[in-house]
Protein backbone atom coordinates (compact mmCIF):
# COMPACT_ATOMS: atom_id res chain seq x y z
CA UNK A 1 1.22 -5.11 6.72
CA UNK A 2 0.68 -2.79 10.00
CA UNK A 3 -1.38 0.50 8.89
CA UNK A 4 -0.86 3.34 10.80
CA UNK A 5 -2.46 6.71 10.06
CA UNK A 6 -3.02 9.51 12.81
CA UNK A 7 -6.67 10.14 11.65
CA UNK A 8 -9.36 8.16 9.53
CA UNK A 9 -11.58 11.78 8.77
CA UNK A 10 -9.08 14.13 7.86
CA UNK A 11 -9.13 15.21 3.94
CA UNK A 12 -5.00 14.95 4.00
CA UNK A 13 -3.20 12.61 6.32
CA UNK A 14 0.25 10.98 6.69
CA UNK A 15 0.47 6.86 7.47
CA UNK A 16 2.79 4.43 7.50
CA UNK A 17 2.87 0.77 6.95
CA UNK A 18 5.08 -1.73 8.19
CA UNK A 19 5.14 -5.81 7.64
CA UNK A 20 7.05 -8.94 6.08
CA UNK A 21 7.10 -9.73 2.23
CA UNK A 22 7.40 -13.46 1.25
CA UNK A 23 8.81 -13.70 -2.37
CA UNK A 24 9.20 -17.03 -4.29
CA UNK A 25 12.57 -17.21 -6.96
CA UNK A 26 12.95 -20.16 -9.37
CA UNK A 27 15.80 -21.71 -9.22
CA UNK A 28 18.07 -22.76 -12.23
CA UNK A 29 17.51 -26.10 -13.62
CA UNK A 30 19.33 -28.83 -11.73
CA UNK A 31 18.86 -27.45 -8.24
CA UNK A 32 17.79 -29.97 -5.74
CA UNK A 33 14.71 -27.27 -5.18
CA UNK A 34 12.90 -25.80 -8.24
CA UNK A 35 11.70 -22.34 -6.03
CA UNK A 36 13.10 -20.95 -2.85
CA UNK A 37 11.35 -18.32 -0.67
CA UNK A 38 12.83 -14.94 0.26
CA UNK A 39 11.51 -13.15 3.67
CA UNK A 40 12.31 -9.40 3.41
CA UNK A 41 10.94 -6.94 5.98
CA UNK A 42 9.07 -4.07 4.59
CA UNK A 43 8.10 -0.64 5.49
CA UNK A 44 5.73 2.50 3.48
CA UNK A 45 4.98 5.77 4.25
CA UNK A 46 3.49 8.66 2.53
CA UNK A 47 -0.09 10.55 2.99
CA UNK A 48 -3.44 9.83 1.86
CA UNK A 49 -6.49 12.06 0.40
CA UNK A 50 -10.01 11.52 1.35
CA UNK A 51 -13.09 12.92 -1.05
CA UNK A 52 -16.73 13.34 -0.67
CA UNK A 53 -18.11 13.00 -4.16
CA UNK A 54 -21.58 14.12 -3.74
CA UNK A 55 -21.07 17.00 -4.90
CA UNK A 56 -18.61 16.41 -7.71
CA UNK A 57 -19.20 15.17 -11.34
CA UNK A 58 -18.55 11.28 -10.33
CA UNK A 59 -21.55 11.64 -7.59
CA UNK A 60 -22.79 8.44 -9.04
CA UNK A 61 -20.12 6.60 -7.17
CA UNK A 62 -22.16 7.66 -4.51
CA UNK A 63 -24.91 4.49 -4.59
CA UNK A 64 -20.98 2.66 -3.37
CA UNK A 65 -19.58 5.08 -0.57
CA UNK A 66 -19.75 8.81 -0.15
CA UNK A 67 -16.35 9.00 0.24
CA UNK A 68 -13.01 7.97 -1.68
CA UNK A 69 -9.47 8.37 -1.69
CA UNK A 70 -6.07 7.66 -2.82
CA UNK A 71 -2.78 6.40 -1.14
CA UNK A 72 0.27 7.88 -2.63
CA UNK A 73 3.53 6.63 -1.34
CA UNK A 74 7.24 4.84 -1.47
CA UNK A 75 7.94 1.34 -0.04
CA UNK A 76 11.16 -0.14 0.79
CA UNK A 77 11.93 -3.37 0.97
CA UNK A 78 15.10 -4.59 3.29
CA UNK A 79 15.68 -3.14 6.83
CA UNK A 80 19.06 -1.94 6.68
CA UNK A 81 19.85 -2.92 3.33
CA UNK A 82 17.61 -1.63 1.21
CA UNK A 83 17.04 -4.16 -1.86
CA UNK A 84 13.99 -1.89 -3.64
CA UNK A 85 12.18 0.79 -3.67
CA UNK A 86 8.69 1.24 -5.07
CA UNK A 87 6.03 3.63 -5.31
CA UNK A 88 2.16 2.78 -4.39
CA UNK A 89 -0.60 4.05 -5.54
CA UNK A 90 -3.76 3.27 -3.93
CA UNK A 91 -7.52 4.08 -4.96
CA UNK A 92 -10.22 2.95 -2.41
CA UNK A 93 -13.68 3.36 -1.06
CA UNK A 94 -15.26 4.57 2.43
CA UNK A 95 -13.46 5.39 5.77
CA UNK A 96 -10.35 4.31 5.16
């Protein structure tokens, strides 16, 4: 995946992500090929939060990173036919 967000120290952002998702079917029995490999393309979007904890209740998280966030978003897989939709949730640590 491509990650794209306008700023990396803003508390609130937008981003989106863009990229190719390999994903391996089994077959029935009796194919010549037990597994075959689907390519879809794949694109997210939706905004990110940034937090400084030192001053909250989790500050020990602090001895890790000062700051945190989470990714909340929707993914679609397919270009023009869309085949799913998911949403992500994303914790993670530093400047993100």
């Amino acid at each position: 995946m491509l990650h794209y967000t306008p700023s990396a120290s803003r508390w609130i952002d937008s981003y989106l992500s863009t990229g190719v998702e390999w994903t391996t079917i089994e077959l029935p029995e009796g194919s010549e090929n037990p597994t075959k490999t689907e390519t879809n393309f794949v694109f997210e979007t939706g905004i990110k939060l940034r937090f400084n904890l030192y001053y909250s209740p989790l500050k020990f998280l602090t001895k890790i990173t000062d700051f945190w966030g989470i990714r909340i978003g929707i993914r679609n897989v397919g270009a023009f036919d869309i085949k799913r939709l998911v949403y992500v949730i994303e914790f993670g640590a530093g400047t993100w």
